[in-house]
C-alpha atoms as a PDB file:
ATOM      1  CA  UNK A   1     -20.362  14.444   7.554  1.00  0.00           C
ATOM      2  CA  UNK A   2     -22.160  11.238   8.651  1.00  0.00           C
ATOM      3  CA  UNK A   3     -22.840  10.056  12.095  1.00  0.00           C
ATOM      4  CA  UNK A   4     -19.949   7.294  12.926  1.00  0.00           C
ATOM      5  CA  UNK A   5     -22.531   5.800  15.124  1.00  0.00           C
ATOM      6  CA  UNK A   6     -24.694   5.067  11.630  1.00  0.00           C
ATOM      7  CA  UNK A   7     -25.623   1.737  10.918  1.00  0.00           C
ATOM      8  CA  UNK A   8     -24.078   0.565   7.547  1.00  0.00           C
ATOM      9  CA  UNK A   9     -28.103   0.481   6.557  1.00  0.00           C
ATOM     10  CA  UNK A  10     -29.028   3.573   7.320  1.00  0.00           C
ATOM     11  CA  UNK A  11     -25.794   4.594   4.639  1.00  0.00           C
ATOM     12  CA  UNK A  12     -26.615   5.442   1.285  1.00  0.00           C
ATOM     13  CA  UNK A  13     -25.764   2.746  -1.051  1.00  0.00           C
ATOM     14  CA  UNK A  14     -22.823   2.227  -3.106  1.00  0.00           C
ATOM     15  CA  UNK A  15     -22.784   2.236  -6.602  1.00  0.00           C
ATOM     16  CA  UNK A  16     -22.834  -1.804  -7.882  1.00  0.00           C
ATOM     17  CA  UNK A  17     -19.332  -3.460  -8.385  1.00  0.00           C
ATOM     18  CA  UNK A  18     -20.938  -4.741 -11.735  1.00  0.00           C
ATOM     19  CA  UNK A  19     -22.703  -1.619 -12.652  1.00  0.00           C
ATOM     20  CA  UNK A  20     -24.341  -0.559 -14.791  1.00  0.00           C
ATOM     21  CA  UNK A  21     -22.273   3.322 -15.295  1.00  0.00           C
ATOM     22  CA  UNK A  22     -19.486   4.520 -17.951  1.00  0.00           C
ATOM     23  CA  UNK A  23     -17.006   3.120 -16.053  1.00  0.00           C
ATOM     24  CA  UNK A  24     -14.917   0.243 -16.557  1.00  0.00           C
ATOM     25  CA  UNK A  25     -14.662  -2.068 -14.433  1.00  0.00           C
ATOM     26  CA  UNK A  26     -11.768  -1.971 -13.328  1.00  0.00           C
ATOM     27  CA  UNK A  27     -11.784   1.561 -12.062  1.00  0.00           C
ATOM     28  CA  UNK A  28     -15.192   0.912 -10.520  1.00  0.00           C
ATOM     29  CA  UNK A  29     -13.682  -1.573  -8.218  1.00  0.00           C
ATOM     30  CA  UNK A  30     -11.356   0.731  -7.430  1.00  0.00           C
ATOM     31  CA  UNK A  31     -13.588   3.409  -6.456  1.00  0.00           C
ATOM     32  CA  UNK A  32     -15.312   1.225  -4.682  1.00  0.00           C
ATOM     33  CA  UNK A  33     -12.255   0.221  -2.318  1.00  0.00           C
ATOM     34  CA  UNK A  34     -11.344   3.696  -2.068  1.00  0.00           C
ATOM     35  CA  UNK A  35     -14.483   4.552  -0.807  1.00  0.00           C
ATOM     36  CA  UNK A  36     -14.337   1.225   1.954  1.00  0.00           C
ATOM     37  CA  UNK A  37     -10.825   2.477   2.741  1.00  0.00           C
ATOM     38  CA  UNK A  38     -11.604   6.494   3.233  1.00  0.00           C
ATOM     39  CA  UNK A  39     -13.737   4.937   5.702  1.00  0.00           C
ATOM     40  CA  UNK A  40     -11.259   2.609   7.925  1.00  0.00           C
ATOM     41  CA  UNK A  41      -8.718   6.125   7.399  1.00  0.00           C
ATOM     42  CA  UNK A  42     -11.320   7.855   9.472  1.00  0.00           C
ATOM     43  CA  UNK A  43     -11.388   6.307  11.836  1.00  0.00           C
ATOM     44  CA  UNK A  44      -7.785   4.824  12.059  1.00  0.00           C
ATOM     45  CA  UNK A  45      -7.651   8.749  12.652  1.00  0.00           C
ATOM     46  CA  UNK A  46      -8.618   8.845  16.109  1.00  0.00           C
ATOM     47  CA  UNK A  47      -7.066   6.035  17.341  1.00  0.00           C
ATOM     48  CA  UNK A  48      -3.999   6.798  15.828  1.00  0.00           C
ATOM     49  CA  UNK A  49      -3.779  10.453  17.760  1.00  0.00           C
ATOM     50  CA  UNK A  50      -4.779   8.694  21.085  1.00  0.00           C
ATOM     51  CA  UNK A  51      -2.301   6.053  21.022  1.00  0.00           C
ATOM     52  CA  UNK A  52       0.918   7.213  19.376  1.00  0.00           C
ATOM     53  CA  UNK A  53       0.282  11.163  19.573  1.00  0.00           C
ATOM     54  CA  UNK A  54       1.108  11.452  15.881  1.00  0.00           C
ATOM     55  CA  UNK A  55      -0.570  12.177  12.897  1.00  0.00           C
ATOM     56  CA  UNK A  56      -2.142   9.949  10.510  1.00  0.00           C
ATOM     57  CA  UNK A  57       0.495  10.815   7.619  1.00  0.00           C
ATOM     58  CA  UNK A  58       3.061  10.196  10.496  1.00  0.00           C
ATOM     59  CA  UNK A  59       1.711   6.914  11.377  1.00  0.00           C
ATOM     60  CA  UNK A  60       1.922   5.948   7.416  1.00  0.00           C
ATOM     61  CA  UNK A  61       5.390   6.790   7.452  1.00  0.00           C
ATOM     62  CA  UNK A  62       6.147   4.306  10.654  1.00  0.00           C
ATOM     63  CA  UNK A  63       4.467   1.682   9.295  1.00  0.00           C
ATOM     64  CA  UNK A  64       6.579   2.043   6.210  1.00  0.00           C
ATOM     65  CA  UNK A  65       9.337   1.913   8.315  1.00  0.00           C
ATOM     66  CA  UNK A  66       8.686  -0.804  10.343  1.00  0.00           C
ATOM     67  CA  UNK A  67       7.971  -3.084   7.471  1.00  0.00           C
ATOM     68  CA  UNK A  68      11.530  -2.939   6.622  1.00  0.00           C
ATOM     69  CA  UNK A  69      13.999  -5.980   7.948  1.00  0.00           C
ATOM     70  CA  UNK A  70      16.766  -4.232   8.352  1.00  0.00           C
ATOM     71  CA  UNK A  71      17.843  -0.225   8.476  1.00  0.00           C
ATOM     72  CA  UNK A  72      15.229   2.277   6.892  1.00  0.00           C
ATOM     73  CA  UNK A  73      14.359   3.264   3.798  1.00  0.00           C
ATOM     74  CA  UNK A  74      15.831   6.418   1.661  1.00  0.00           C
ATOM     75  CA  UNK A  75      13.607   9.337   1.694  1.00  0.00           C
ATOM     76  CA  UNK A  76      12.826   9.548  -1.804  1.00  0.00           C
ATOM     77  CA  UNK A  77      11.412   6.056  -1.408  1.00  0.00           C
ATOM     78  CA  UNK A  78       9.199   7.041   1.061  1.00  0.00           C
ATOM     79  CA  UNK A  79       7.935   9.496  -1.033  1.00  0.00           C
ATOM     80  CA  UNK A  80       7.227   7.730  -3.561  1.00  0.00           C
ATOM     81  CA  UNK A  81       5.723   4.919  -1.465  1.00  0.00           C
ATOM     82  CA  UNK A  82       2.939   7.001  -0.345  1.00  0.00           C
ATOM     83  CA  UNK A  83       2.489   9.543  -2.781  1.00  0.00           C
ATOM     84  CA  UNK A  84       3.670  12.521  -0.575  1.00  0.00           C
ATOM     85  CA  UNK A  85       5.862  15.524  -1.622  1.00  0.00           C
ATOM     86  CA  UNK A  86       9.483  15.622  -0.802  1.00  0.00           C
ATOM     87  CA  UNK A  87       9.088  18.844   0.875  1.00  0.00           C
ATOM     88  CA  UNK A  88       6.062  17.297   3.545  1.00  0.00           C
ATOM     89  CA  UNK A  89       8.310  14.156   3.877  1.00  0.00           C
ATOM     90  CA  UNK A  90      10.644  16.245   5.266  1.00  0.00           C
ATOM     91  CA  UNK A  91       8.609  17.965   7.358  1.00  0.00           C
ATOM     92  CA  UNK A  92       7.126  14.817   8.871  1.00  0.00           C
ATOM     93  CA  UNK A  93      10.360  13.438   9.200  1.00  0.00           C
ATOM     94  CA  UNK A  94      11.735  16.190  11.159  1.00  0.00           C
ATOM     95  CA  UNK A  95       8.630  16.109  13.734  1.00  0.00           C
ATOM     96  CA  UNK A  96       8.866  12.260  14.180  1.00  0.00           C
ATOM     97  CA  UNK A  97      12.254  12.729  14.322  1.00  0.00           C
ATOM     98  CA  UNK A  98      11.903  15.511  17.064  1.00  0.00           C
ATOM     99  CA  UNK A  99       9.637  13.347  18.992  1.00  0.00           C
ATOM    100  CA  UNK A 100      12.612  10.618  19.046  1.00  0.00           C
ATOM    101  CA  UNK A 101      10.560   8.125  16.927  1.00  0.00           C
ATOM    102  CA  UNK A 102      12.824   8.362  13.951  1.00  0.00           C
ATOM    103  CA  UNK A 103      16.645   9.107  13.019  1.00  0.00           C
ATOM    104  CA  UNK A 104      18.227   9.951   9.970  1.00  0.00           C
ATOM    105  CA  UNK A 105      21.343   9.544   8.391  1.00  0.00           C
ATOM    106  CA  UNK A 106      23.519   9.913   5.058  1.00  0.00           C
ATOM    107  CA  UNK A 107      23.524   7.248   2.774  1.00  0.00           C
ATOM    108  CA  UNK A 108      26.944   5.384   2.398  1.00  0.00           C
ATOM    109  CA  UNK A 109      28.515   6.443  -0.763  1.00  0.00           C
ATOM    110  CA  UNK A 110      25.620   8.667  -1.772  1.00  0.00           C
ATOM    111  CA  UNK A 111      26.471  12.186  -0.261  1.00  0.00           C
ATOM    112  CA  UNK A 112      22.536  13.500  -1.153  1.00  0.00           C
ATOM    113  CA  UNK A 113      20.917  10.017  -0.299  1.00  0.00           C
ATOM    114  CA  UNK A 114      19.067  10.392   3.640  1.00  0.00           C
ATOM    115  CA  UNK A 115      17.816   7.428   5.127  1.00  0.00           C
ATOM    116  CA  UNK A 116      15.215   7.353   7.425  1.00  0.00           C
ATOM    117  CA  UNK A 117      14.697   4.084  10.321  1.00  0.00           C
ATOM    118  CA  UNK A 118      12.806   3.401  13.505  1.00  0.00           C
ATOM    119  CA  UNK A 119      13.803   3.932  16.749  1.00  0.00           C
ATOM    120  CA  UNK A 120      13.853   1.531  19.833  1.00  0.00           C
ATOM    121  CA  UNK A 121      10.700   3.519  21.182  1.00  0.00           C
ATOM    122  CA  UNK A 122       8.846   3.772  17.876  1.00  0.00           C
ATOM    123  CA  UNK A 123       9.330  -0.152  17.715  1.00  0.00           C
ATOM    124  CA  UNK A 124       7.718  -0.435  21.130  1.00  0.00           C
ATOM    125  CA  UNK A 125       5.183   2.669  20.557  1.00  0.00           C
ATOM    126  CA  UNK A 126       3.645   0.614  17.521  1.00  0.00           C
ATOM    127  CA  UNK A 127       4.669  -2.922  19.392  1.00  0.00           C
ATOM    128  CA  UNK A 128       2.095  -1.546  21.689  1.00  0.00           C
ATOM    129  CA  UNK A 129      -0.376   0.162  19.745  1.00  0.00           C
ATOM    130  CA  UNK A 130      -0.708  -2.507  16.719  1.00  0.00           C
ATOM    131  CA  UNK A 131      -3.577  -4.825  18.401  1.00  0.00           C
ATOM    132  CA  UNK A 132      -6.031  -1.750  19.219  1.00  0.00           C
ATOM    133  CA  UNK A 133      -4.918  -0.193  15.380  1.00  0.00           C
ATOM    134  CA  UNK A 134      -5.736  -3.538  14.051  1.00  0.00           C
ATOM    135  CA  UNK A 135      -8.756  -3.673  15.745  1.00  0.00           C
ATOM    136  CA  UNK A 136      -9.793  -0.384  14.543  1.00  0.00           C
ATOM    137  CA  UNK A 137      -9.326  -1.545  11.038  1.00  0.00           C
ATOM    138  CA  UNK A 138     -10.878  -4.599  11.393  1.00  0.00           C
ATOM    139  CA  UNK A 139     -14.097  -3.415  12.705  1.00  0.00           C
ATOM    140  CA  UNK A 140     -13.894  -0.468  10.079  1.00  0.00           C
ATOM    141  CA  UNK A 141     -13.861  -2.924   7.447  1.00  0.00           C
ATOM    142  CA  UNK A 142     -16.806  -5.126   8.332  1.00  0.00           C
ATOM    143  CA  UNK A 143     -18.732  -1.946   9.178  1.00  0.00           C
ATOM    144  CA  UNK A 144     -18.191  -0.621   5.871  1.00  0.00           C
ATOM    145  CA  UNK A 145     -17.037  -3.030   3.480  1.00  0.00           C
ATOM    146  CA  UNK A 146     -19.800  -4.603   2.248  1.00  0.00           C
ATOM    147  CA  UNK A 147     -20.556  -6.807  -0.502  1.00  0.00           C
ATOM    148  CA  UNK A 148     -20.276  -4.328  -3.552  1.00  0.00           C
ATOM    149  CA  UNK A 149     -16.453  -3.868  -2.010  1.00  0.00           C
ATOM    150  CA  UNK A 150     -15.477  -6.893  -1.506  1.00  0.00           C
ATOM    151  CA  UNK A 151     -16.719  -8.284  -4.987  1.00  0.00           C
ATOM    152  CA  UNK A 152     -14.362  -4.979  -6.684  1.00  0.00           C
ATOM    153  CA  UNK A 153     -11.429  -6.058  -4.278  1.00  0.00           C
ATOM    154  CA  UNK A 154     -11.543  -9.350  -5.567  1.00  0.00           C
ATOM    155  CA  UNK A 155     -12.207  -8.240  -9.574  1.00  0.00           C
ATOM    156  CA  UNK A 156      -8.702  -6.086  -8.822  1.00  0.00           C
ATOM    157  CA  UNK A 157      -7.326  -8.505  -7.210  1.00  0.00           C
ATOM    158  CA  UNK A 158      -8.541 -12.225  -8.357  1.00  0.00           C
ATOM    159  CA  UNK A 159      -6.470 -14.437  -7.048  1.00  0.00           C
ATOM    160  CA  UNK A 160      -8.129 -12.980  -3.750  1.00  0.00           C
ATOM    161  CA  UNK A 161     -11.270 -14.527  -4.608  1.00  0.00           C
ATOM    162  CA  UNK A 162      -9.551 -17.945  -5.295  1.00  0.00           C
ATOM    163  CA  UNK A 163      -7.988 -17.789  -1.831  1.00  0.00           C
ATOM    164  CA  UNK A 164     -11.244 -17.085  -0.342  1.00  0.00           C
ATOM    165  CA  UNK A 165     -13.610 -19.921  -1.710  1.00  0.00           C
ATOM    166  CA  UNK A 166     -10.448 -22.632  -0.772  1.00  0.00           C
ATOM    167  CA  UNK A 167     -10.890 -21.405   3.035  1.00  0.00           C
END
């Protein structure tokens, strides 16, 4: 594993956003951000365990949560939303839910339907916790999010790149 404390020159290079390779490139950008994004996880990580005592999966599932205006969101949405298996949900669930972060209830009118929201204290845990998480990020993202990411975050996304030359 590499030092953290690396500079991003002493880093092996990334493969070119325009490249040269078999791939598209379209999935060459996004290999590219998924590389710049394993990176912020990592250390999102830490910071994550030291501020809200949860795991990172945990923290995903808050965040989902939080972004909601009203309520919660039905399991199976949540599952599908990041990709996870019904059967880890749950298990996630059930520990944030233990630590008093999240509650669950039936669905009204839908017998098998479980919603999951936040509670008061997860609104304040993450209330509290969001500039130092958002710091984390942001700092993981100029450290490793160089030009070669950037350039295949704005090829998937170009309307990005039309935003950023009006600024």
């Amino acid at each position: 594993m590499a030092d953290p404390e690396e500079h991003p020159a002493d880093l092996p290079g990334c493969p070119s956003a325009e490249g040269s390779g078999l791939l598209p490139a379209e999935l060459r950008a996004w290999m590219l951000l998924l590389a710049a994004t394993g990176a912020v996880e990592q250390r999102l990580r830490a910071v994550v365990k030291e501020k809200l005592d949860i795991s990172h999966d945990e923290f995903l599932i808050l965040c989902l949560l939080a972004e909601q205006p009203e309520g919660g969101l039905r399991m199976t949405r949540v599952s599908e939303l990041l990709g996870r298996p019904k059967t880890r949900l749950t298990y996630q669930i059930a520990c944030l839910q233990h630590t008093g972060l999240v509650t669950r209830g039936s669905v009204c009118g839908d017998k098998r339907g479980i919603e999951v929201a936040l509670t008061d204290k997860a609104r304040r845990l993450l209330t509290e916790a969001s500039a130092p998480l958002a710091e984390t990020v942001r700092q993981a993202l100029a450290r490793f999010m160089g030009p070669d990411q950037r350039a295949a975050l704005c090829a998937l996304v170009p309307d990005l790149a039309e935003e950023s030359r009006a600024e």
